[in-house]
C-alpha atoms as a PDB file:
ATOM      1  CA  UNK A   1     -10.701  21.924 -41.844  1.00  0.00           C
ATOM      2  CA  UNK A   2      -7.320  19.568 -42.458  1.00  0.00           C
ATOM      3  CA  UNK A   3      -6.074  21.296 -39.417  1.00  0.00           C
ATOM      4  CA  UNK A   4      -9.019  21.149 -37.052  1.00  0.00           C
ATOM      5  CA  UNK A   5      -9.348  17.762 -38.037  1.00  0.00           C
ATOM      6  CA  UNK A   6      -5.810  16.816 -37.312  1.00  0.00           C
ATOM      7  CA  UNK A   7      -5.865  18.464 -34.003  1.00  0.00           C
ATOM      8  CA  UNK A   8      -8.842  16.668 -32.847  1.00  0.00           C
ATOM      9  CA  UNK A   9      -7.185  13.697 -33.807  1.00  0.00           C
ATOM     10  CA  UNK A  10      -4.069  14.665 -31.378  1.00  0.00           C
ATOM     11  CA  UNK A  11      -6.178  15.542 -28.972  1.00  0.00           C
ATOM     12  CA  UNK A  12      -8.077  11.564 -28.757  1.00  0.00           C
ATOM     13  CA  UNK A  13      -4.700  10.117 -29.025  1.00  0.00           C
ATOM     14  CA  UNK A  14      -3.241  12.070 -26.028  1.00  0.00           C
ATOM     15  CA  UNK A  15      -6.537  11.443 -23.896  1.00  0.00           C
ATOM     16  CA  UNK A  16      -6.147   7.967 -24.136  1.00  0.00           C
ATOM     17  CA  UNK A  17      -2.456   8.013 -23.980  1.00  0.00           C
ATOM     18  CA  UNK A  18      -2.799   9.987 -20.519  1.00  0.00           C
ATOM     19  CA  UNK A  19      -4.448   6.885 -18.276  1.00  0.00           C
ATOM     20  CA  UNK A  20      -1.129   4.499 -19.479  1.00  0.00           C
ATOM     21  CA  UNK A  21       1.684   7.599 -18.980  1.00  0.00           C
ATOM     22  CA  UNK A  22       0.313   7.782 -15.351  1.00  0.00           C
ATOM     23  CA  UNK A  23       0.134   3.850 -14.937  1.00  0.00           C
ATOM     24  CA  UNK A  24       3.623   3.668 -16.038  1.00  0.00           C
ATOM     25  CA  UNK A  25       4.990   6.957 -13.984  1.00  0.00           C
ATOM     26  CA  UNK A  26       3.546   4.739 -11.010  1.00  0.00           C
ATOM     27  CA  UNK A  27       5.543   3.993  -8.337  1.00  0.00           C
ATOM     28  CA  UNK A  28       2.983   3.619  -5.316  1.00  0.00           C
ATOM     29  CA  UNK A  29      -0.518   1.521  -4.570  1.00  0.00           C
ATOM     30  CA  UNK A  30      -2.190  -0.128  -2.367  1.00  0.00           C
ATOM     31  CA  UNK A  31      -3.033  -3.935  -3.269  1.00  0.00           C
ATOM     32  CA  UNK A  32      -6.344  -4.274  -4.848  1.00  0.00           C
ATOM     33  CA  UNK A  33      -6.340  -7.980  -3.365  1.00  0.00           C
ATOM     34  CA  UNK A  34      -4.274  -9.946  -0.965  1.00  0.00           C
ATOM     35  CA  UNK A  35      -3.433 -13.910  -1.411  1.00  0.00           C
ATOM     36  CA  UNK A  36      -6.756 -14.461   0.525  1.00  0.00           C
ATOM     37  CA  UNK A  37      -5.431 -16.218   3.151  1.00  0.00           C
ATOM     38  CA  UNK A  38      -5.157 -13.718   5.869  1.00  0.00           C
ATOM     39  CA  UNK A  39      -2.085 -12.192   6.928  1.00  0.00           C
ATOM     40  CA  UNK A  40      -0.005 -15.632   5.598  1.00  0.00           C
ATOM     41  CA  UNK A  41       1.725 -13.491   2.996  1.00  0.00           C
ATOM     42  CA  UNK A  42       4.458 -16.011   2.635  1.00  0.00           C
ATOM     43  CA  UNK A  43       7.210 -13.645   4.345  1.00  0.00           C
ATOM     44  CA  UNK A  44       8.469 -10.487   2.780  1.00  0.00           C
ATOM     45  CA  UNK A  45       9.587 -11.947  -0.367  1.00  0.00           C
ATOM     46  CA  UNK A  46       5.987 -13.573  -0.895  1.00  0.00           C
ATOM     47  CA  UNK A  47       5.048  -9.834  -0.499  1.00  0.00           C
ATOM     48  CA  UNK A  48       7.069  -8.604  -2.425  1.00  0.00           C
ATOM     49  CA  UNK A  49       5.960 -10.590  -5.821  1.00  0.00           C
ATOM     50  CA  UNK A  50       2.805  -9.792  -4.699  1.00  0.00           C
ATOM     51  CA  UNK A  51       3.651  -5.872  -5.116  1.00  0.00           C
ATOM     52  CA  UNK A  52       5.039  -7.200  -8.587  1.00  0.00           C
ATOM     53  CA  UNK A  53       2.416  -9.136 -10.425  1.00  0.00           C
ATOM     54  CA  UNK A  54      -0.461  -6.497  -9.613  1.00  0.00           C
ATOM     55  CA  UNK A  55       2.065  -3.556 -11.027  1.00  0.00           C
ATOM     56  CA  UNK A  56       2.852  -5.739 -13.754  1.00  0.00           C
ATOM     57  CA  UNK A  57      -0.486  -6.307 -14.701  1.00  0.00           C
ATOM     58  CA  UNK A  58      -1.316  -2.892 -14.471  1.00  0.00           C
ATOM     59  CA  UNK A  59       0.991  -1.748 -17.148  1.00  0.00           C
ATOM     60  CA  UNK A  60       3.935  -0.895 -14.476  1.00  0.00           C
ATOM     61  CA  UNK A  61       7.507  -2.069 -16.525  1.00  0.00           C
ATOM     62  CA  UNK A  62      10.611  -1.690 -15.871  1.00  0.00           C
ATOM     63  CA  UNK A  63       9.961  -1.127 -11.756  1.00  0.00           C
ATOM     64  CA  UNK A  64      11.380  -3.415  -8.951  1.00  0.00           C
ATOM     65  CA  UNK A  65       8.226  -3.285  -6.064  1.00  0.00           C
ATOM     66  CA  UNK A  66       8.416  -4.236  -2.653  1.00  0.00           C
ATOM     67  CA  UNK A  67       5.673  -4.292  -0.132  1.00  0.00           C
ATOM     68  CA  UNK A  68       5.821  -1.788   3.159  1.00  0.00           C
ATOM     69  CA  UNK A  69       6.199  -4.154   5.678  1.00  0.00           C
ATOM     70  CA  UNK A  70       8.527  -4.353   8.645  1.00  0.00           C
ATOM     71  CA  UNK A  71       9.734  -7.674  10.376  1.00  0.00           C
ATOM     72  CA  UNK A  72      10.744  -8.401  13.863  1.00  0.00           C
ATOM     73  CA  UNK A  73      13.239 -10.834  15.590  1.00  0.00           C
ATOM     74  CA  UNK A  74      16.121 -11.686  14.755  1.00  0.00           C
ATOM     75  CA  UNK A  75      17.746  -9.392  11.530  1.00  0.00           C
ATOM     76  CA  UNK A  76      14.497  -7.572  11.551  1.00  0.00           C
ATOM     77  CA  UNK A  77      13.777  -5.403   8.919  1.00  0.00           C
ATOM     78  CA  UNK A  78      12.548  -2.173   8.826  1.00  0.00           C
ATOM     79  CA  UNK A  79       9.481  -1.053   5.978  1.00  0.00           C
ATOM     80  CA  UNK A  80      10.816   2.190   5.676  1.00  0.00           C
ATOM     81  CA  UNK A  81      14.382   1.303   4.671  1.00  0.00           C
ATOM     82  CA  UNK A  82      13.247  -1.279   1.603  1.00  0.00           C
ATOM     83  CA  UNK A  83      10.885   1.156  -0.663  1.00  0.00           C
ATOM     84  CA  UNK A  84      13.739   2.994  -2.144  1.00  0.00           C
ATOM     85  CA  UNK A  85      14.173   7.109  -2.009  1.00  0.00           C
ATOM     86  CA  UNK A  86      11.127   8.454  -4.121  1.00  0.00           C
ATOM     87  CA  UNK A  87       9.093  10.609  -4.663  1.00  0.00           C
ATOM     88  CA  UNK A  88       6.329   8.161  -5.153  1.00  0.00           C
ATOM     89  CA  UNK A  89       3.359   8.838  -7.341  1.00  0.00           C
ATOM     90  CA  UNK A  90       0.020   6.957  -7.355  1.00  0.00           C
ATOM     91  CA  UNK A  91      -1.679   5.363 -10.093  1.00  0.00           C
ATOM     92  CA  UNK A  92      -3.420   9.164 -11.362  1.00  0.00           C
ATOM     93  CA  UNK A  93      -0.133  10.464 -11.180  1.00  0.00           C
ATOM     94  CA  UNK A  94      -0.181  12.286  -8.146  1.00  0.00           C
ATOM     95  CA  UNK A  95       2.375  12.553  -6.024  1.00  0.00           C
ATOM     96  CA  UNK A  96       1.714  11.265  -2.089  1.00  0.00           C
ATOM     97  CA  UNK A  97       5.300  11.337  -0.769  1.00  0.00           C
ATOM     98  CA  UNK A  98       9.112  13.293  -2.192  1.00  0.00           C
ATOM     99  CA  UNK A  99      11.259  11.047   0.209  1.00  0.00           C
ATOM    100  CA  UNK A 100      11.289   8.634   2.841  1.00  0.00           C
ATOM    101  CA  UNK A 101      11.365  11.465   5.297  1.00  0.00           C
ATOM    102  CA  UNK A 102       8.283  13.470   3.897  1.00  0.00           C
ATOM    103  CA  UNK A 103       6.097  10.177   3.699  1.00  0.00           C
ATOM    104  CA  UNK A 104       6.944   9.927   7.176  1.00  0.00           C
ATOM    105  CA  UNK A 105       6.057  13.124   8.034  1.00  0.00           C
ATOM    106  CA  UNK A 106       3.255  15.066   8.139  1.00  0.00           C
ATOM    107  CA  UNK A 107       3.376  16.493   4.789  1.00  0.00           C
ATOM    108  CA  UNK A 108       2.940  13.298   3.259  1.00  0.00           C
ATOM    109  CA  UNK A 109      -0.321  13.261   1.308  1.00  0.00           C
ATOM    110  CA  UNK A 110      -1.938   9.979   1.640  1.00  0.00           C
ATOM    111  CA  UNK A 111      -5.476   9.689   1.893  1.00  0.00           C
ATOM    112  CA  UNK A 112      -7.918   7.540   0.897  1.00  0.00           C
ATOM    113  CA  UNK A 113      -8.546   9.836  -2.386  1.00  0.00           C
ATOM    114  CA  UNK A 114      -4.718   9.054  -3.150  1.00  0.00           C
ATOM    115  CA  UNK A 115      -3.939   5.706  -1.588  1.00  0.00           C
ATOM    116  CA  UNK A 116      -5.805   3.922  -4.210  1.00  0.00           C
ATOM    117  CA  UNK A 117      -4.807   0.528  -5.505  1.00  0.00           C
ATOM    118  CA  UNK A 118      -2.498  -0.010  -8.882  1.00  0.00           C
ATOM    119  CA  UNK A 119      -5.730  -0.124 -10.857  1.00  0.00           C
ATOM    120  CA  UNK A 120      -6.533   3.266  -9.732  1.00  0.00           C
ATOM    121  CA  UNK A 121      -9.652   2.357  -7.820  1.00  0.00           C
ATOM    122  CA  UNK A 122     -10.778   4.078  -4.298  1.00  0.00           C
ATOM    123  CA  UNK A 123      -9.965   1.491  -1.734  1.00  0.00           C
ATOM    124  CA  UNK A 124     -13.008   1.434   1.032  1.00  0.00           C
ATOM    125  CA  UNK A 125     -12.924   2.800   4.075  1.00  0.00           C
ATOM    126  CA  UNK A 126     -15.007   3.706   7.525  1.00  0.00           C
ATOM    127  CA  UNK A 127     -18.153   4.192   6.653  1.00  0.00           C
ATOM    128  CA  UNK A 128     -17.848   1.822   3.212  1.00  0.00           C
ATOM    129  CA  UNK A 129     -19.514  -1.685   2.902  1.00  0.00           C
ATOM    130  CA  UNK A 130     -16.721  -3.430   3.993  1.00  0.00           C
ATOM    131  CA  UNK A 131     -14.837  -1.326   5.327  1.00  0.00           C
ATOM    132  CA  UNK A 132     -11.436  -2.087   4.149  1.00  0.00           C
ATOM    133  CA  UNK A 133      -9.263   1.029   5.277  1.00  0.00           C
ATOM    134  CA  UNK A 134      -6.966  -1.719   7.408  1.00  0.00           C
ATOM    135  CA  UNK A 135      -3.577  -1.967   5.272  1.00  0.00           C
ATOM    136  CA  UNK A 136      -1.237  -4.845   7.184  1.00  0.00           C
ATOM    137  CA  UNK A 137       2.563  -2.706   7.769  1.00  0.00           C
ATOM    138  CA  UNK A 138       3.430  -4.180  11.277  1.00  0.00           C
ATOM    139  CA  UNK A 139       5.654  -1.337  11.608  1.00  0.00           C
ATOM    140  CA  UNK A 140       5.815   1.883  14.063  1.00  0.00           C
ATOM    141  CA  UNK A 141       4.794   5.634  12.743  1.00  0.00           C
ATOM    142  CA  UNK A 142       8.362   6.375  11.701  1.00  0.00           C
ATOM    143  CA  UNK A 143       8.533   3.267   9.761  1.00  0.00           C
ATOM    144  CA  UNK A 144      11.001   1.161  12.011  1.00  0.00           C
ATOM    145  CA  UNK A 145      10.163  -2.520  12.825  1.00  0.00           C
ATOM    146  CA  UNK A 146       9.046  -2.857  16.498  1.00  0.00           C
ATOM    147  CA  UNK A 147      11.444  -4.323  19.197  1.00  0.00           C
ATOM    148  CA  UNK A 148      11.698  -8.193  19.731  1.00  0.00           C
ATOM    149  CA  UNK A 149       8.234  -9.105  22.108  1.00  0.00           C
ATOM    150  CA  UNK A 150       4.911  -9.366  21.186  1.00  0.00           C
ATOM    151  CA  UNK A 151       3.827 -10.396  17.831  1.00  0.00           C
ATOM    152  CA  UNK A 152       2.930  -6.897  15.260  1.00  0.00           C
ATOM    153  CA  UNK A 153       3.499  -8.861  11.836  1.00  0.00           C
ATOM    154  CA  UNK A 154       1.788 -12.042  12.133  1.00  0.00           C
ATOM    155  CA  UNK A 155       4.965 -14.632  12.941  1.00  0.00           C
ATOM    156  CA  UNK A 156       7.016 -12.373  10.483  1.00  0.00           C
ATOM    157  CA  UNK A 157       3.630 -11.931   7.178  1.00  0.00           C
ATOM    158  CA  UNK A 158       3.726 -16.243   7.818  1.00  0.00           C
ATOM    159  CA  UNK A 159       0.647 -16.902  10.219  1.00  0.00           C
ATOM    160  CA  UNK A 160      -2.743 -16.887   9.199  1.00  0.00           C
ATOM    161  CA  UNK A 161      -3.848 -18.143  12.883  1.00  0.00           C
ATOM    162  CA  UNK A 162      -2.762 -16.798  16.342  1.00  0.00           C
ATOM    163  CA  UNK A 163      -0.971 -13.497  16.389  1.00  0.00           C
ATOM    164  CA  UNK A 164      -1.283  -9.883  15.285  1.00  0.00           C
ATOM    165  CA  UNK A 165      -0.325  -7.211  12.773  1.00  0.00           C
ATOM    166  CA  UNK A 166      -0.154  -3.660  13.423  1.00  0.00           C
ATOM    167  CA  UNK A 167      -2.040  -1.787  10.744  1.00  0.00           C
ATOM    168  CA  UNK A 168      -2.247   1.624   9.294  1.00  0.00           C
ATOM    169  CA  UNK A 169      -5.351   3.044   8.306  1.00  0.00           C
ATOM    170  CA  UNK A 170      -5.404   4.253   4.200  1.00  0.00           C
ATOM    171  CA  UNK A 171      -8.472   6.860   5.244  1.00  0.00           C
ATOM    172  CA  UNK A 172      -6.919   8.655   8.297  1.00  0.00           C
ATOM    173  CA  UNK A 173     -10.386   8.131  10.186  1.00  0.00           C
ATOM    174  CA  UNK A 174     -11.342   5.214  12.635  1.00  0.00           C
ATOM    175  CA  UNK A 175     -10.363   3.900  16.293  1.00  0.00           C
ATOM    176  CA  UNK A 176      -7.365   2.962  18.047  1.00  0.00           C
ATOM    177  CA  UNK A 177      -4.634   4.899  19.763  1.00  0.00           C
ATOM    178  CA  UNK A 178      -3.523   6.629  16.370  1.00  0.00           C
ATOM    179  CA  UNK A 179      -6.776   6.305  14.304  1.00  0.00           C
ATOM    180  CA  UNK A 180      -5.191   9.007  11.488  1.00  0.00           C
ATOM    181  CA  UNK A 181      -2.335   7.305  11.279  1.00  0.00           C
ATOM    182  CA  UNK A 182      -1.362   5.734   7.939  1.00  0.00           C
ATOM    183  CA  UNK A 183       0.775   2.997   9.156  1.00  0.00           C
ATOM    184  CA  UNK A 184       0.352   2.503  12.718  1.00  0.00           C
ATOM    185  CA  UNK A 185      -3.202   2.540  14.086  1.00  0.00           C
ATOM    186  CA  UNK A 186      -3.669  -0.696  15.826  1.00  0.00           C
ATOM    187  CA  UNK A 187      -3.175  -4.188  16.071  1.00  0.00           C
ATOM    188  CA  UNK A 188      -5.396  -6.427  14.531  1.00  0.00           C
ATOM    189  CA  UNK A 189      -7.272  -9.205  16.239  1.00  0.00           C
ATOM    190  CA  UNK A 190      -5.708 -11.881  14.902  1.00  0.00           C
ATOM    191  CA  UNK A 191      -4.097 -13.470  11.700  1.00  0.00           C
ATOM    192  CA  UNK A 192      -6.611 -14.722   9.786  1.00  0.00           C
ATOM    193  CA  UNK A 193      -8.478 -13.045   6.850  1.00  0.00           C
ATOM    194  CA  UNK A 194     -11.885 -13.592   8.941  1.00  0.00           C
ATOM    195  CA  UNK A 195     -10.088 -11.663  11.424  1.00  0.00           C
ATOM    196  CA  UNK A 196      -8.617  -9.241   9.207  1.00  0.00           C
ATOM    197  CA  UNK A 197     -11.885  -8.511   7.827  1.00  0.00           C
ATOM    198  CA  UNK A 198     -13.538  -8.591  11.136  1.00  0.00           C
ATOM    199  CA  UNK A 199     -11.278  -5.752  12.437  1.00  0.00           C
ATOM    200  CA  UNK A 200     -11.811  -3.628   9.546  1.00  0.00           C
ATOM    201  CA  UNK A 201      -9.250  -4.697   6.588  1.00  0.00           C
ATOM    202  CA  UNK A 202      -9.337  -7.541   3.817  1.00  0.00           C
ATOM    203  CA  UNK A 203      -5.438  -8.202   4.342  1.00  0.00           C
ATOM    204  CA  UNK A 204      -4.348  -5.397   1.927  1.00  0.00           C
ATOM    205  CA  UNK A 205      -0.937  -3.513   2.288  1.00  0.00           C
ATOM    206  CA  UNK A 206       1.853  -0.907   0.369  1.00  0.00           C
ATOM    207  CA  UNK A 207       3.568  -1.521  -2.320  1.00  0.00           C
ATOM    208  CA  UNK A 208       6.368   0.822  -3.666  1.00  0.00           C
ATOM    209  CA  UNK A 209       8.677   1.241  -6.526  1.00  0.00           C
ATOM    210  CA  UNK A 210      12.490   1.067  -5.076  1.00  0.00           C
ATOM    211  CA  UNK A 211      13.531   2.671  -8.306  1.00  0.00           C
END
């Protein structure tokens, strides 16, 4: 009886040990909020503590985050080249991506069962009330920032009026010229969170662990 006793008793404590292992093996998620004020992310860095607080909070230590976004201009910067080498696992412990390379291939395996936020909840998508499968990137399909012309990252993630991100959609399913795409589906139709919300997002985007 000792024995079976004490064995249930491992057993309860690794069950509830499990859900924090996987939070702190977590090195990828999708923001279960933006700042609210449409694609105004305050710039990459602004993004970037962003990616840190909500991993923090989560129960993510001893991780530096940054957001997948590119910018353009001058010194642009490209979202693939800041998230670090991987693999990246999400918030069940599951791995999406081994390397920069695979999670810009199609190997990768993000989908809206796996791109879930650091919490570990299902993000909506198409056919969800709101749909909310728009996550900002304002980068091309390979990852690299888009040449210097029209606006795909909202005045550089620092307008929340005139402009336009490109977006990826988390739930490979929807409209545009690459509607499975995770990263590059579309450009929104404009910069602020009405906007963002109207086109089918709530001004959510990537965050990854660069170590």
């Amino acid at each position: 009886m000792r024995k079976s006793s004490a064995l249930q008793l491992a057993l309860i404590l690794l069950s509830a040990a499990l859900p924090a292992l996987a939070q702190n093996s977590m090195s990828f998620f999708i923001t279960s909020k933006g700042p609210g004020d449409g694609a105004k992310l305050g710039g990459l860095a602004g993004a970037d503590r962003q990616c840190q607080s909500l991993a923090e909070a989560a129960g993510s230590s001893g991780k530096t985050w940054h957001a997948y976004l590119s910018t353009s201009g001058a010194g642009s910067v490209n979202a693939r080249d800041r998230i670090g080498k991987g693999p990246w696992r999400n918030a069940k412990g599951v791995q999406v991506a081994a390397s920069v390379a695979d999670l810009h291939s199609d190997n990768n395996k993000l989908s809206k069962e796996n791109s879930i936020t650091e919490k570990g909840a299902v993000v909506n998508g198409r056919g969800d009330t709101p749909n909310m499968h728009d996550i900002l990137t304002g980068t091309q399909a390979d990852g690299s920032a888009f040449p210097a012309g029209e606006d795909h990252t909202c005045g550089n993630w620092a307008s929340n009026g005139e402009g336009s991100a490109t977006v990826g959609h988390h739930d490979r399913q929807g409209g545009g010229p690459a509607p499975t795409s995770w990263n590059a589906s579309h450009g929104s139709r404009g910069c602020s969170q009405a906007n963002l919300q109207g086109t089918g997002g709530d001004g959510l985007f990537y965050c990854f662990a660069t170590n």
